[in-house]
Every structure is written in structure tokens, then in C-alpha cells.
C-alpha atoms as a PDB file:
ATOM      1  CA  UNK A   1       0.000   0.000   0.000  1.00  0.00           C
ATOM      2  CA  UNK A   2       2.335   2.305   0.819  1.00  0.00           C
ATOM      3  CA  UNK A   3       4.507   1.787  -2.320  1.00  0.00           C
ATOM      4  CA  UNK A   4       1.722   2.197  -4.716  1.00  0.00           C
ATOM      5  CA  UNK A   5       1.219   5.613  -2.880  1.00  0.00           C
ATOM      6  CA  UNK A   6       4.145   7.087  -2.798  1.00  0.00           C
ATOM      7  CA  UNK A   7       4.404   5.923  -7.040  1.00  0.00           C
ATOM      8  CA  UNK A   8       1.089   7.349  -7.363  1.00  0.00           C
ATOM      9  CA  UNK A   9       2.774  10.654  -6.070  1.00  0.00           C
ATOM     10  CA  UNK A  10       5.605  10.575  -7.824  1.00  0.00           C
ATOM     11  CA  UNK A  11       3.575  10.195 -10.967  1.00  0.00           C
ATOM     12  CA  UNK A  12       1.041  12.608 -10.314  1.00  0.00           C
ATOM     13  CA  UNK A  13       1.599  15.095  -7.316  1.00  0.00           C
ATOM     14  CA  UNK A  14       5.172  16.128  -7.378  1.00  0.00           C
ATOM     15  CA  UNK A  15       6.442  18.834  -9.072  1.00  0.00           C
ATOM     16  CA  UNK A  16       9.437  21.351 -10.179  1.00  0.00           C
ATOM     17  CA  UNK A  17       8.876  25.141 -10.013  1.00  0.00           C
ATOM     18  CA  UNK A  18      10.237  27.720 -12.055  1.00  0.00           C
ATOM     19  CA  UNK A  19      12.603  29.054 -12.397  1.00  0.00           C
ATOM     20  CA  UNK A  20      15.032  27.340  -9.863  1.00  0.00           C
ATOM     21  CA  UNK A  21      13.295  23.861  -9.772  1.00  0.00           C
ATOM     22  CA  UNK A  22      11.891  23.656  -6.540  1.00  0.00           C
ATOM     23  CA  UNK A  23      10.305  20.267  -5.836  1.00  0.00           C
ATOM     24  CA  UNK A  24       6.885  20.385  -4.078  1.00  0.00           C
ATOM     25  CA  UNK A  25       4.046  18.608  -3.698  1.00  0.00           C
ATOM     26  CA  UNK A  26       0.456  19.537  -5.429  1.00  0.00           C
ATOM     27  CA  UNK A  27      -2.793  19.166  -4.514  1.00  0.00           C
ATOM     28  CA  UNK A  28      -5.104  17.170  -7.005  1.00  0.00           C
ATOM     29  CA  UNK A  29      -8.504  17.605  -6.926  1.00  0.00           C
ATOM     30  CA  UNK A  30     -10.253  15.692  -8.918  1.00  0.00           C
ATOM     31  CA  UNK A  31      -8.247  15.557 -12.482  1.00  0.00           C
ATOM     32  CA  UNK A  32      -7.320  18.917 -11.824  1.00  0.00           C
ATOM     33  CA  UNK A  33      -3.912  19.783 -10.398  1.00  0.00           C
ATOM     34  CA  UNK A  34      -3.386  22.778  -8.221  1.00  0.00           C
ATOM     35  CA  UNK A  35       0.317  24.010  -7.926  1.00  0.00           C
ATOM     36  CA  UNK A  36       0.093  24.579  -3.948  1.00  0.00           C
ATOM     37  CA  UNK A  37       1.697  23.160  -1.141  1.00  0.00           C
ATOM     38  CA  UNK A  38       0.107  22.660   2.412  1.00  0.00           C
ATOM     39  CA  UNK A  39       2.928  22.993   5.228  1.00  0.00           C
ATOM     40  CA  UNK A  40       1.282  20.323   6.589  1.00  0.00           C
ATOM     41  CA  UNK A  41       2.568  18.267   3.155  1.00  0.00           C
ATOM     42  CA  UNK A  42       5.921  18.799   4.808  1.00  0.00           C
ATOM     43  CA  UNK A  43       5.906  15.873   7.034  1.00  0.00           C
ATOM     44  CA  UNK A  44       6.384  13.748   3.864  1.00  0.00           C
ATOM     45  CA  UNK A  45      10.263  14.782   3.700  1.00  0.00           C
ATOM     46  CA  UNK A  46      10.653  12.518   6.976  1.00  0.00           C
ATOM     47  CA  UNK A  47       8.276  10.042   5.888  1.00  0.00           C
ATOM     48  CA  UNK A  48      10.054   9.529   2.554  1.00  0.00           C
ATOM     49  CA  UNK A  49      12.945   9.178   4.333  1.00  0.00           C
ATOM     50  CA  UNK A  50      11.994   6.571   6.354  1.00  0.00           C
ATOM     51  CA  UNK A  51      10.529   4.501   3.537  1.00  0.00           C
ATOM     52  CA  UNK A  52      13.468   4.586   1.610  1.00  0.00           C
ATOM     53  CA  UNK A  53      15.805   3.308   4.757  1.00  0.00           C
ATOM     54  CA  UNK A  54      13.250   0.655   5.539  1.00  0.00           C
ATOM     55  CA  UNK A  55      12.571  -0.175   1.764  1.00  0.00           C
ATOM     56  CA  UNK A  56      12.309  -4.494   1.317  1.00  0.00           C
ATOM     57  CA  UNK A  57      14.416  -4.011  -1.655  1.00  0.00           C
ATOM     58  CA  UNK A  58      17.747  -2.467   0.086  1.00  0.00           C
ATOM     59  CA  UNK A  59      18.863   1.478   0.209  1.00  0.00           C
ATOM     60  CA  UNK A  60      20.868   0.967  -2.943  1.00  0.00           C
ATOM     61  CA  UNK A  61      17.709  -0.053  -4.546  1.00  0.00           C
ATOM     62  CA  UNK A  62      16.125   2.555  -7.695  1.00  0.00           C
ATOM     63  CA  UNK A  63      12.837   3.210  -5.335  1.00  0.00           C
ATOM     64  CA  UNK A  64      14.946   3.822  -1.870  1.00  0.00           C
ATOM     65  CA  UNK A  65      17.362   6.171  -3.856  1.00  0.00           C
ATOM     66  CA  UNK A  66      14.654   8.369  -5.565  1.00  0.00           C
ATOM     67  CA  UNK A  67      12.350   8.307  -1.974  1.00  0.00           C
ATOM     68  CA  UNK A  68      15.117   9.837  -0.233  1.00  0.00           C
ATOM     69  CA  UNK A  69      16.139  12.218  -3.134  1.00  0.00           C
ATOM     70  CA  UNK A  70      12.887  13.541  -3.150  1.00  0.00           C
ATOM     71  CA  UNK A  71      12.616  13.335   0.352  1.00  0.00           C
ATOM     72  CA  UNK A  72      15.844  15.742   0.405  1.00  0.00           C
ATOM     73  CA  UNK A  73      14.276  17.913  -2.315  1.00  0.00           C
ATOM     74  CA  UNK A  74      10.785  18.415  -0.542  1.00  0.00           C
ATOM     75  CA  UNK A  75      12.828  18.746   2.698  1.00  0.00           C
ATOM     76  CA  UNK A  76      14.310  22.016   1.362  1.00  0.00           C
ATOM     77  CA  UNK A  77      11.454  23.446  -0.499  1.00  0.00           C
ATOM     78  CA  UNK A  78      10.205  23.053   2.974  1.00  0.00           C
ATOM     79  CA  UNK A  79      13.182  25.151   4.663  1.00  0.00           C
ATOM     80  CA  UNK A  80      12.433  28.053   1.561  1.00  0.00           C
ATOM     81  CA  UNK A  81       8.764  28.651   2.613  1.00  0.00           C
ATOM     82  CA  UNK A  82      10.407  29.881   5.923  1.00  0.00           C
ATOM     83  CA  UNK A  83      13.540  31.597   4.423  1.00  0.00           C
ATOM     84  CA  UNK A  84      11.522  33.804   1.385  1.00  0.00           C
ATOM     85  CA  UNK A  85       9.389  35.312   4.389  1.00  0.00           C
ATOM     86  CA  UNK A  86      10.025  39.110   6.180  1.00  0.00           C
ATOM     87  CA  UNK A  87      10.045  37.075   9.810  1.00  0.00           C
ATOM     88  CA  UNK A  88      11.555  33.660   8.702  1.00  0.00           C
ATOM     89  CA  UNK A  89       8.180  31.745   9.345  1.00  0.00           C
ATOM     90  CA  UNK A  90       6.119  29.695   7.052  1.00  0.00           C
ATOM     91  CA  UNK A  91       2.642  30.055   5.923  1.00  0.00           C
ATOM     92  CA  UNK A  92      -0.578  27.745   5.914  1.00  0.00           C
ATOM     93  CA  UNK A  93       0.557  26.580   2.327  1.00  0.00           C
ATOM     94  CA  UNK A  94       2.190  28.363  -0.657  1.00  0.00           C
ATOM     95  CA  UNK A  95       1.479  28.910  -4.025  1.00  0.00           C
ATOM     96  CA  UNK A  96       4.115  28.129  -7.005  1.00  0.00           C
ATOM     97  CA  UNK A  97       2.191  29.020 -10.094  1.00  0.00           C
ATOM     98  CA  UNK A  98       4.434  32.336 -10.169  1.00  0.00           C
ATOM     99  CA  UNK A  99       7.608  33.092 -12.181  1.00  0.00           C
ATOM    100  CA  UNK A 100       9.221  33.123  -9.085  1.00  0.00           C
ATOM    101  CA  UNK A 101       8.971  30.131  -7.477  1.00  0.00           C
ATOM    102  CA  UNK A 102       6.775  30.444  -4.577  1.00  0.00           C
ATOM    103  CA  UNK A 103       4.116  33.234  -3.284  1.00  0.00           C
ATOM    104  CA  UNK A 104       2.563  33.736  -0.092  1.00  0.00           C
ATOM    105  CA  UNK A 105      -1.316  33.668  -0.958  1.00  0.00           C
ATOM    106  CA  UNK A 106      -3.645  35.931   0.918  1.00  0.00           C
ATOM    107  CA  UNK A 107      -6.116  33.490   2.477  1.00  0.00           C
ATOM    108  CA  UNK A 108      -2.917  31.633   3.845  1.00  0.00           C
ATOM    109  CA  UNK A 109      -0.515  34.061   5.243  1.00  0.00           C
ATOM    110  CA  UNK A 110      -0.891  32.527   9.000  1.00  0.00           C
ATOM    111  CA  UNK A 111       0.932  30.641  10.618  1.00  0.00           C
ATOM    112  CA  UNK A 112      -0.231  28.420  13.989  1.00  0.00           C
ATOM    113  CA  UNK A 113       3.234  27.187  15.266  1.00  0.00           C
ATOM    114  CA  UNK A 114       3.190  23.706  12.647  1.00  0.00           C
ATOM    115  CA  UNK A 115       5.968  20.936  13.489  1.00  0.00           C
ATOM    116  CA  UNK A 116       5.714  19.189   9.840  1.00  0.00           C
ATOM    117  CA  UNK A 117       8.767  20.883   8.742  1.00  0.00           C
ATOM    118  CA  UNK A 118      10.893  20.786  11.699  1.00  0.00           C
ATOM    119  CA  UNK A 119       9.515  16.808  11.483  1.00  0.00           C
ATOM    120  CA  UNK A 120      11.353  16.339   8.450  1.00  0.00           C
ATOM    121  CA  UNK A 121      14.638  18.276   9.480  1.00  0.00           C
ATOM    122  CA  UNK A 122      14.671  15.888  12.520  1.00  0.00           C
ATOM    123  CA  UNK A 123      14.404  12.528  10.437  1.00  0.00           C
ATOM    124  CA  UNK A 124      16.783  13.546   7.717  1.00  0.00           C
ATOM    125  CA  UNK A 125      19.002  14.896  10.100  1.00  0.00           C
ATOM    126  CA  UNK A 126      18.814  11.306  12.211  1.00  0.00           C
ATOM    127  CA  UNK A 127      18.750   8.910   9.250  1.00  0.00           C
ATOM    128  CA  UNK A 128      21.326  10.764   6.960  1.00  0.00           C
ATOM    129  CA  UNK A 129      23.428  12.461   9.293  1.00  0.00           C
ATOM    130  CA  UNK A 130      23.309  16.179   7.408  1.00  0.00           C
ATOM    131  CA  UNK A 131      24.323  18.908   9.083  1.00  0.00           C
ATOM    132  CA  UNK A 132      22.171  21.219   7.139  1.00  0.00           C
ATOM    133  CA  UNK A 133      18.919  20.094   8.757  1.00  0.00           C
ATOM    134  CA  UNK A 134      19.873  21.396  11.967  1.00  0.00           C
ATOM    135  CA  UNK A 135      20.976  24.721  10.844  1.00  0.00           C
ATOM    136  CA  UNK A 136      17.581  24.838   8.975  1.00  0.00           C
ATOM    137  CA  UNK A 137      15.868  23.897  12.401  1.00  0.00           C
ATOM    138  CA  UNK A 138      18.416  26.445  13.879  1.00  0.00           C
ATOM    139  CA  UNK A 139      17.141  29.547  11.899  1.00  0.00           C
ATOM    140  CA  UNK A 140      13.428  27.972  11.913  1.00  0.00           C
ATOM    141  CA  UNK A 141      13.483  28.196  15.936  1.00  0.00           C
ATOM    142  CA  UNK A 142      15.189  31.844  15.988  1.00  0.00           C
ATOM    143  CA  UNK A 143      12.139  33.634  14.307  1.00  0.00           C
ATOM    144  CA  UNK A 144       9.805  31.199  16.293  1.00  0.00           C
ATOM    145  CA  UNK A 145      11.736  33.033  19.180  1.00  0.00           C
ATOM    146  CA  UNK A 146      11.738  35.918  17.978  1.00  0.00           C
ATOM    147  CA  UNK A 147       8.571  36.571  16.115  1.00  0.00           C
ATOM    148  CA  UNK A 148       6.366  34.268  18.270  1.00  0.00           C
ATOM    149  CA  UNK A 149       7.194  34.449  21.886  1.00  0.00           C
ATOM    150  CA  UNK A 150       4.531  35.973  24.112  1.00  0.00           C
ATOM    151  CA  UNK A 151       4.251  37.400  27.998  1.00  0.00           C
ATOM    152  CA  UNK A 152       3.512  33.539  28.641  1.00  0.00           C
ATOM    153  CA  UNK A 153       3.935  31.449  25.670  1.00  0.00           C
ATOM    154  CA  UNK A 154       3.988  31.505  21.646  1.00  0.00           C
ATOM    155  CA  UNK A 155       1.685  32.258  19.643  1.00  0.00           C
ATOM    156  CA  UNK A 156       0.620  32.074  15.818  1.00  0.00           C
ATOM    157  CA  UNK A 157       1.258  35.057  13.204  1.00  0.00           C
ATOM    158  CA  UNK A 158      -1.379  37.028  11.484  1.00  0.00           C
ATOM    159  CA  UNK A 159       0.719  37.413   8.543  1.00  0.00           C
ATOM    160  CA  UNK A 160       4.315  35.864   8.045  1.00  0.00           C
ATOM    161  CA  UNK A 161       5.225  38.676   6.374  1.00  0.00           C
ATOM    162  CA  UNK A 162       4.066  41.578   9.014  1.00  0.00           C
ATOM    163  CA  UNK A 163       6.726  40.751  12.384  1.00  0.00           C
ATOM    164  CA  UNK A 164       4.413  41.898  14.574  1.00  0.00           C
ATOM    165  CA  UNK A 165       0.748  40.392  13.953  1.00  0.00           C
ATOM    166  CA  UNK A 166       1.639  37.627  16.790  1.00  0.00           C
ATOM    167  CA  UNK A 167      -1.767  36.649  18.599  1.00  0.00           C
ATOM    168  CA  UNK A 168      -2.166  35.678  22.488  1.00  0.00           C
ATOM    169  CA  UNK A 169      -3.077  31.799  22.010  1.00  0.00           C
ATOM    170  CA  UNK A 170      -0.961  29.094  21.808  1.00  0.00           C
ATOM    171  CA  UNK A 171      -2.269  25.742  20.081  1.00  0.00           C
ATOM    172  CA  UNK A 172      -1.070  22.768  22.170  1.00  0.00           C
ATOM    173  CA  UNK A 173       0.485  20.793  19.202  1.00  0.00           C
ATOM    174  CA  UNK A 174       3.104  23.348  19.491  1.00  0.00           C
ATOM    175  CA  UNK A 175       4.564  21.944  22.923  1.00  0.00           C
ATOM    176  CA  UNK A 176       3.908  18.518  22.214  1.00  0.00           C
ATOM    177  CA  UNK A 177       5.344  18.416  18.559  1.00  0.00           C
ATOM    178  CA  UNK A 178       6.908  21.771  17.296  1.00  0.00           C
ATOM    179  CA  UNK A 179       9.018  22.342  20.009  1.00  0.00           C
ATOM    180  CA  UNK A 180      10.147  17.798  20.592  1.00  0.00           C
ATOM    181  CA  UNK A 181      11.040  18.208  17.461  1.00  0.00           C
ATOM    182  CA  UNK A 182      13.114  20.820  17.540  1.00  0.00           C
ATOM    183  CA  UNK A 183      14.907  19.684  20.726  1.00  0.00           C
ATOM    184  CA  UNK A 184      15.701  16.221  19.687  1.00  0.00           C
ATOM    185  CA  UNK A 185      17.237  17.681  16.194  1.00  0.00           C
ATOM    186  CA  UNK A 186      19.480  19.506  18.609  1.00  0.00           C
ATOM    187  CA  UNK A 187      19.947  16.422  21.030  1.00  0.00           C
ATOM    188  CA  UNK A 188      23.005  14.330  18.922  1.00  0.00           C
ATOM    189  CA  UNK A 189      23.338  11.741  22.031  1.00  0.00           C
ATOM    190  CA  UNK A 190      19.569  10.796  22.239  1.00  0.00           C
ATOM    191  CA  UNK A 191      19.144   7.078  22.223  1.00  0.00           C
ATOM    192  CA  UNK A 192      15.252   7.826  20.304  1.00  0.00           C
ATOM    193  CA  UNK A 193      16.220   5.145  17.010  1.00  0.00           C
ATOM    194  CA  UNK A 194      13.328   5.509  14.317  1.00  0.00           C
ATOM    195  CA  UNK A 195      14.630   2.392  12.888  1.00  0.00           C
ATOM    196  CA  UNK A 196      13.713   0.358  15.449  1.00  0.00           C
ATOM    197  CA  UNK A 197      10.625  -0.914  14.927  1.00  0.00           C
ATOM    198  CA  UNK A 198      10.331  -2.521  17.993  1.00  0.00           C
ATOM    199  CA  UNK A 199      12.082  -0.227  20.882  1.00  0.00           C
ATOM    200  CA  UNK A 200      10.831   3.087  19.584  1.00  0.00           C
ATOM    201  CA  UNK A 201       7.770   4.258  17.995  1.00  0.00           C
ATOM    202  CA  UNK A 202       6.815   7.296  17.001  1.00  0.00           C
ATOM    203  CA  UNK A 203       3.057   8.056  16.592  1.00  0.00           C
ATOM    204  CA  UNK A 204       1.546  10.646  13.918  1.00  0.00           C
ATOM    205  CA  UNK A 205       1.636  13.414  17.102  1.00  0.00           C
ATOM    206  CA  UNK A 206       5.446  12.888  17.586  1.00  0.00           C
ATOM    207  CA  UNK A 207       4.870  10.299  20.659  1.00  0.00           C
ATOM    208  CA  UNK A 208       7.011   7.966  21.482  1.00  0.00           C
ATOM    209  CA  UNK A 209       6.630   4.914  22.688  1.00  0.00           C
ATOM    210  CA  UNK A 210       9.490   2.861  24.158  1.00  0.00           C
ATOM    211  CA  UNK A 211       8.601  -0.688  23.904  1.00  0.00           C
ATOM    212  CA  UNK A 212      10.699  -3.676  24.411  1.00  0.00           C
ATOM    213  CA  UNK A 213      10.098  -7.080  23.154  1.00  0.00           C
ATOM    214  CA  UNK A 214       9.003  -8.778  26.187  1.00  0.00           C
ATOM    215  CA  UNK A 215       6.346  -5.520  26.986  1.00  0.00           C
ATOM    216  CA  UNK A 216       5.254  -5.959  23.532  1.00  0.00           C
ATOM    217  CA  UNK A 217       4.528  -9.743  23.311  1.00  0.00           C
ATOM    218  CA  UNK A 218       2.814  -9.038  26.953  1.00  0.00           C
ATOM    219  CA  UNK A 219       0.264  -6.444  25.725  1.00  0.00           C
ATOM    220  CA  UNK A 220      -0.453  -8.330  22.471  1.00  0.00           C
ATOM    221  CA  UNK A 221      -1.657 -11.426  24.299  1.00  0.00           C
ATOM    222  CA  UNK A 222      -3.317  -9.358  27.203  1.00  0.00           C
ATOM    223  CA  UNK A 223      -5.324  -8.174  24.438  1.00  0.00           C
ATOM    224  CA  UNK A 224      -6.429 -11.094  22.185  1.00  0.00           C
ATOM    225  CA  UNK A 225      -7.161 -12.349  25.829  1.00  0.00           C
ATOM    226  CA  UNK A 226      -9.456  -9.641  26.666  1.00  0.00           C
ATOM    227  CA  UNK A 227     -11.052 -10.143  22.869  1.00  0.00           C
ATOM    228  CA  UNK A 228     -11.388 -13.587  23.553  1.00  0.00           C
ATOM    229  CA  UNK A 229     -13.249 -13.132  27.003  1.00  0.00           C
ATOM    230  CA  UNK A 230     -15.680 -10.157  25.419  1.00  0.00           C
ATOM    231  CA  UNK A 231     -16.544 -12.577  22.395  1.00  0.00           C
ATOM    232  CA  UNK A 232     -17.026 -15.757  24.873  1.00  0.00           C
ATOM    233  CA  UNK A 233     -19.078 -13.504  27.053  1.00  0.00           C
ATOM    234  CA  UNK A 234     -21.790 -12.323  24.371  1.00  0.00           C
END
């Protein structure tokens, strides 16, 4: 399943801008493509990664090697919807039907303190050992800092491109995901492993679960025993 995805992508959703050859990701609706990207779309940099490390067929495989080149190329698209800004921040999505490469569209110049692209620094970063995705992370947590910070907290931006539309709310994903994220890309000596499937795992809201074989075995039959029981009880 996921391999027929991530073809159907590559064969339909991604995409090169002009005039420097940015790679993003569209939106399809229907048979109609839309040259936007959602910063939410950024977590696939991380997720591409990991497919192409964990790939059946080997890293040195065609698939694995184009995953994590794209993965590399989304990645940094990623890190230029924050750098082409006035405070460094990226918006809701962008738009790359321009001439020059990427615009900031008016029903999407907010921005509510997203982790998907400091996501993708972290696994690139942890799986390919470039430097660059924590000096991306770096800069991306200076104008959080700087832009952002509140009497008591953080807080979204009006407008990316005004420094001071900050509001006085803080969405909670921010603390639980934004900000993990960030500290564990700075964190070299942290034992977290996403490529072990069976110590650590990482859920969709950046939790992670430390799970050894014995505590995993253990809750897998304490559950098909409590199935058993509900089933033999009706």
C-alpha cells in the first residue's frame, strides 16, 4: 500500500517550479492539479525518508534512492517557505504558479506554530546524518523566538510577512510536537532510534513509545485475551 502511494505521487503530485526547480508537492482535486503546497505536506520529507531506509528491496535499490532524493528535495522546499518570508516563518501553504517560485497567498498568510517541517529536518538529520537540517531547524526556531514568543507562551502570526501580527493563544500541538522536534534535532546523544521498529515508535503526534520485546509480546496477548473473554461472554 504504501509503495503504490508514494508511485502514485511521484507520478502525479510532485512537481518542479520555475525558475530554480523547486520540488513540491500539489494538490489534485479531482483531475485537476493545483500548484500549492500545504505545510502540513511537509511531514512527507521525513516520511520519505523513512521509507526509503526501511525499503524491502535495500537502500541501494532505484525506489529507496529516488524516496530519499525527493525526500531531500521536498525537505528544502520546505526550509524556503520559511527563508523567502520578512520574519523567517512559514505560511498555511504556498502557491508556485508564479515566475518566481513560490508566493505567499492571501487566504494563507498565517501561521499556527506547525511541526511538519521541523519533522522532516529531525528525520533527515537522524537517518542521513546532514548537518544542514539542523541549521535549517536552527534559523526555523530563531524567528519562532523571535517573532512568536509571548508574555507567557507563543503564539501564531497574522501574517508571516508583518513581524508583529503575533496573537495571544498558543495551540497545544506546538509543545507537544513543534518544540520535541526541535529539541531532539538539537539532542546528537539521544538514544530515540526511528529504525527500530520494535524499541521506539513514534506516533503521527510525535509520541514515542518505548517498547521492548518482552512488553510488547505481553500487551499483544493481554489483548487477544481480553477479545477472547468479550466474544465468549456475548
Amino acid at each position: 500500500m504504501w509503495d503504490k502511494a508514494v508511485d502514485g505521487a511521484h507520478g502525479h503530485l510532485v512537481r518542479k517550479t520555475k525558475p530554480n526547480g523547486l520540488t513540491f508537492l500539489a494538490d489534485r482535486i479531482a483531475h485537476l492539479i493545483v500548484p500549492k503546497m500545504d505545510h502540513l505536506a511537509c511531514f512527507m520529507g521525513g516520511a520519505l525518508a523513512l521509507g526509503a531506509y526501511t525499503d524491502p528491496k535495500g537502500m541501494d535499490s532505484d525506489r529507496a534512492r529516488r524516496d530519499l532524493r525527493t525526500a531531500r528535495a521536498l525537505t528544502y522546499t520546505c526550509y524556503q517557505m520559511y527563508a523567502r518570508t520578512n520574519t523567517g516563518i512559514a505560511p498555511e501553504f504556498t502557491d508556485f504558479d508564479g515566475k518566481d517560485d513560490m508566493q505567499v497567498p492571501g487566504n494563507a498568510k498565517f501561521y499556527i506554530l506547525r511541526p511538519e517541517a521541523v519533522e522532516a529536518f529531525y528525520y533527515l538529520n537522524k537517518l542521513t546524518g546532514d548537518p544542514i537540517c539542523r541549521e535549517w531547524g536552527w534559523e526555523v526556531f530563531q524567528s519562532i523566538e523571535k517573532y512568536c514568543k509571548t508574555q507567557y507562551g507563543y503564539g501564531p502570526l497574522k501574517d508571516v510577512n508583518n513581524p508583529h501580527s503575533v496573537e495571544d493563544r498558543m495551540e497545544s500541538f506546538f509543545m507537544a510536537e513543534t518544540l520535541k522536534y526541535l529539541y531532539l534535532l538539537f539532542d546528537p546523544d539521544s538514544e530515540i532510534d526511528p529504525l527500530n521498529k520494535i524499541r521506539d515508535i513514534c506516533t503521527i503526534r510525535s509520541h514515542f513509545l518505548f517498547l521492548t520485546l518482552f512488553y510488547s509480546a505481553f500487551f499483544c496477548a493481554n489483548l487477544i485475551s481480553r477479545m477472547i473473554s468479550f466474544l465468549v461472554m456475548r
